[in-house]
C-alpha atoms as a PDB file:
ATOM      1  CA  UNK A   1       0.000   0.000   0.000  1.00  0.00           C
ATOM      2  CA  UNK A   2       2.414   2.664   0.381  1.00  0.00           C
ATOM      3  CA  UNK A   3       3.447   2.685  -2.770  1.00  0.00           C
ATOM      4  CA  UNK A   4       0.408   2.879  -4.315  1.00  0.00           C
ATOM      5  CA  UNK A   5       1.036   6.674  -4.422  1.00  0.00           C
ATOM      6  CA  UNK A   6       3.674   6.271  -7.562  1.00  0.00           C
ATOM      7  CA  UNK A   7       0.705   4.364  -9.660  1.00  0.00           C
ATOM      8  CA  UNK A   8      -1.939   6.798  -8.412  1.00  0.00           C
ATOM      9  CA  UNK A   9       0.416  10.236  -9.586  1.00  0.00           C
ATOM     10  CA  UNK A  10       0.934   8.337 -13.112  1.00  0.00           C
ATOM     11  CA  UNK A  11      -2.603   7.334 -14.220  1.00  0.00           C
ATOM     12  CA  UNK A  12      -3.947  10.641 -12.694  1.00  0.00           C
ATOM     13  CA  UNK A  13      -1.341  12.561 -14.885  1.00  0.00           C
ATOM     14  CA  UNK A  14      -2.548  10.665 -17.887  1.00  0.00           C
ATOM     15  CA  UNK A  15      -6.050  10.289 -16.773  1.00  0.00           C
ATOM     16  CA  UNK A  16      -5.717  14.657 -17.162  1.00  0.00           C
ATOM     17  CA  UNK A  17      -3.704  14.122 -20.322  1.00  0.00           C
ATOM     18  CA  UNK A  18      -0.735  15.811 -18.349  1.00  0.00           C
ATOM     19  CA  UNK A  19       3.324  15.441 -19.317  1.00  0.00           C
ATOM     20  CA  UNK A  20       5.696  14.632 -16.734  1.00  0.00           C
ATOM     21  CA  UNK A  21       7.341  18.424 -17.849  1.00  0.00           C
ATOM     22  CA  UNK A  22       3.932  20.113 -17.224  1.00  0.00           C
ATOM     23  CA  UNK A  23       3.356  18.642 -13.754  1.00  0.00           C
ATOM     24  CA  UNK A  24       6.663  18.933 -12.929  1.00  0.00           C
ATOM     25  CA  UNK A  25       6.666  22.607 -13.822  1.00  0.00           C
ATOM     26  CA  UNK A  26       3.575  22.476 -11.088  1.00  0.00           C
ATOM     27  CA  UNK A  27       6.060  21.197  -8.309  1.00  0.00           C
ATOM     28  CA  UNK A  28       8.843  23.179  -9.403  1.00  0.00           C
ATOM     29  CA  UNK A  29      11.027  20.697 -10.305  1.00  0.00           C
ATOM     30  CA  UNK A  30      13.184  19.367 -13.149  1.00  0.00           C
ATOM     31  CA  UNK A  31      11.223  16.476 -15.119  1.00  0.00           C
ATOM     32  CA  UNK A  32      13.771  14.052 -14.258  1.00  0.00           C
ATOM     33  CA  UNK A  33      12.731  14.693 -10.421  1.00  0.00           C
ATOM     34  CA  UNK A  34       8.957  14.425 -11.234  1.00  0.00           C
ATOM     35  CA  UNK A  35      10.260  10.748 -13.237  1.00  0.00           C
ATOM     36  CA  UNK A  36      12.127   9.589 -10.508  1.00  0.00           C
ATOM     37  CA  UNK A  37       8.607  10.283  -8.137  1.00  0.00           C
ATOM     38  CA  UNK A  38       6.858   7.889 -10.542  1.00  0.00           C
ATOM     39  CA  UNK A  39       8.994   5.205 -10.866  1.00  0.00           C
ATOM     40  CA  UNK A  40       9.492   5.206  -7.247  1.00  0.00           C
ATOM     41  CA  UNK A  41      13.468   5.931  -7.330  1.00  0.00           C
ATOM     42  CA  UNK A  42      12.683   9.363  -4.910  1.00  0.00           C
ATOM     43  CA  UNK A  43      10.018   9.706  -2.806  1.00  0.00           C
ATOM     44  CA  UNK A  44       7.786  12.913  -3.649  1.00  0.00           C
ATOM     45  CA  UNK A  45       7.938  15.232  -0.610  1.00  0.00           C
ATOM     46  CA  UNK A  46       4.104  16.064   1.503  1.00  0.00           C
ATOM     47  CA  UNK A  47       3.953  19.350   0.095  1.00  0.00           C
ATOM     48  CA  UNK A  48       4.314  18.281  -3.432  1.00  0.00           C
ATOM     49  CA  UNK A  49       1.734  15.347  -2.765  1.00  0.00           C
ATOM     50  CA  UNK A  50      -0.751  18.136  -1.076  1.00  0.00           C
ATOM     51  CA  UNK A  51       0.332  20.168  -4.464  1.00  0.00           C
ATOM     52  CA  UNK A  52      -0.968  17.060  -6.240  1.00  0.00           C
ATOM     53  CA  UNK A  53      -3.887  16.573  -4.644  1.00  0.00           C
ATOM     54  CA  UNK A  54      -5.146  20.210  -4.742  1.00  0.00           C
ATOM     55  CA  UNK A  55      -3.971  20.211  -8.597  1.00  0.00           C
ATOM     56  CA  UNK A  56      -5.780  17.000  -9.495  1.00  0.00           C
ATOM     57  CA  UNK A  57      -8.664  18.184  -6.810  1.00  0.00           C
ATOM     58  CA  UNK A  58      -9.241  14.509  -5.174  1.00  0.00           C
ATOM     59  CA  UNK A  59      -8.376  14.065  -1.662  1.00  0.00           C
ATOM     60  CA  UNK A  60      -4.925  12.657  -0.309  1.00  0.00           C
ATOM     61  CA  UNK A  61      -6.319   9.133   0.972  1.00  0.00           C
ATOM     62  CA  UNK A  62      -6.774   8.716  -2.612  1.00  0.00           C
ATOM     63  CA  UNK A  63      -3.421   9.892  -4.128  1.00  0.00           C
ATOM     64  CA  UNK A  64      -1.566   7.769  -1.262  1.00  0.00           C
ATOM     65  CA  UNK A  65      -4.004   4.417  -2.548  1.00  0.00           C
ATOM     66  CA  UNK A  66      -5.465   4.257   1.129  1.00  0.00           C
ATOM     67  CA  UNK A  67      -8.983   4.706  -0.540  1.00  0.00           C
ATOM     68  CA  UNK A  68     -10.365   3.930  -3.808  1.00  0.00           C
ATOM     69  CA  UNK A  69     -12.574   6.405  -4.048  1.00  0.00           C
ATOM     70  CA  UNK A  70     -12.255   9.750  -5.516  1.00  0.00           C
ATOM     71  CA  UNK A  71     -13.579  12.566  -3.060  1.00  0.00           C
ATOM     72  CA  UNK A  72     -12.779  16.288  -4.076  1.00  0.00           C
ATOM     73  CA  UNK A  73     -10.156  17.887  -2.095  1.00  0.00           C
ATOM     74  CA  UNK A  74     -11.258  19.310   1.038  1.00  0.00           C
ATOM     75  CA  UNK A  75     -11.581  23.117   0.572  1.00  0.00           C
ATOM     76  CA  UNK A  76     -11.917  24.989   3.651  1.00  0.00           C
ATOM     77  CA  UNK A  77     -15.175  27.564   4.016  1.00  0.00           C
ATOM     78  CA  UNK A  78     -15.316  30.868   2.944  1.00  0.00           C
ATOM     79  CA  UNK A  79     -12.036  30.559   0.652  1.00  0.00           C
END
C-alpha cells in the first residue's frame, strides 16, 4: 500500500492528459525529479503530494491508494 502513491500520480497525470514536464513545472522541479517520483526511485515530498492533490482536486487518501474512491479535495469555508 504505500506505494500505491507512484501508480496513483501516473494514471492521474494521464487520466488529465498531463506530461511529466507540465506537472513537474507544477512542483517546481526538473522532469527528471517528477520521473524519478513515478517510478518510485525518490520519494515525492508532503507538500508536493498536497500540491498534487489540490492540482488533481481529489483528496490525499486517494493519491496515497489508502482509498479507492475519488472525493474532491477538502476546501476549507469561505475561501
Amino acid at each position: 500500500m504505500a506505494m500505491d502513491y507512484i501508480k496513483r500520480i501516473r494514471a492521474l497525470r494521464e487520466d488529465n492528459d498531463y506530461t511529466q514536464r507540465e506537472v513537474a513545472a507544477l512542483l517546481n522541479v526538473g522532469q527528471r525529479t517528477y520521473a524519478d517520483y513515478e517510478y518510485g526511485k525518490t520519494r515525492i515530498p508532503l507538500e508536493s503530494m498536497i500540491k498534487l492533490a489540490k492540482f488533481y482536486n481529489v483528496d490525499m487518501n486517494y493519491i496515497c491508494g489508502v482509498s479507492d474512491v475519488k472525493v474532491h479535495f477538502p476546501n476549507k469555508k469561505g475561501k
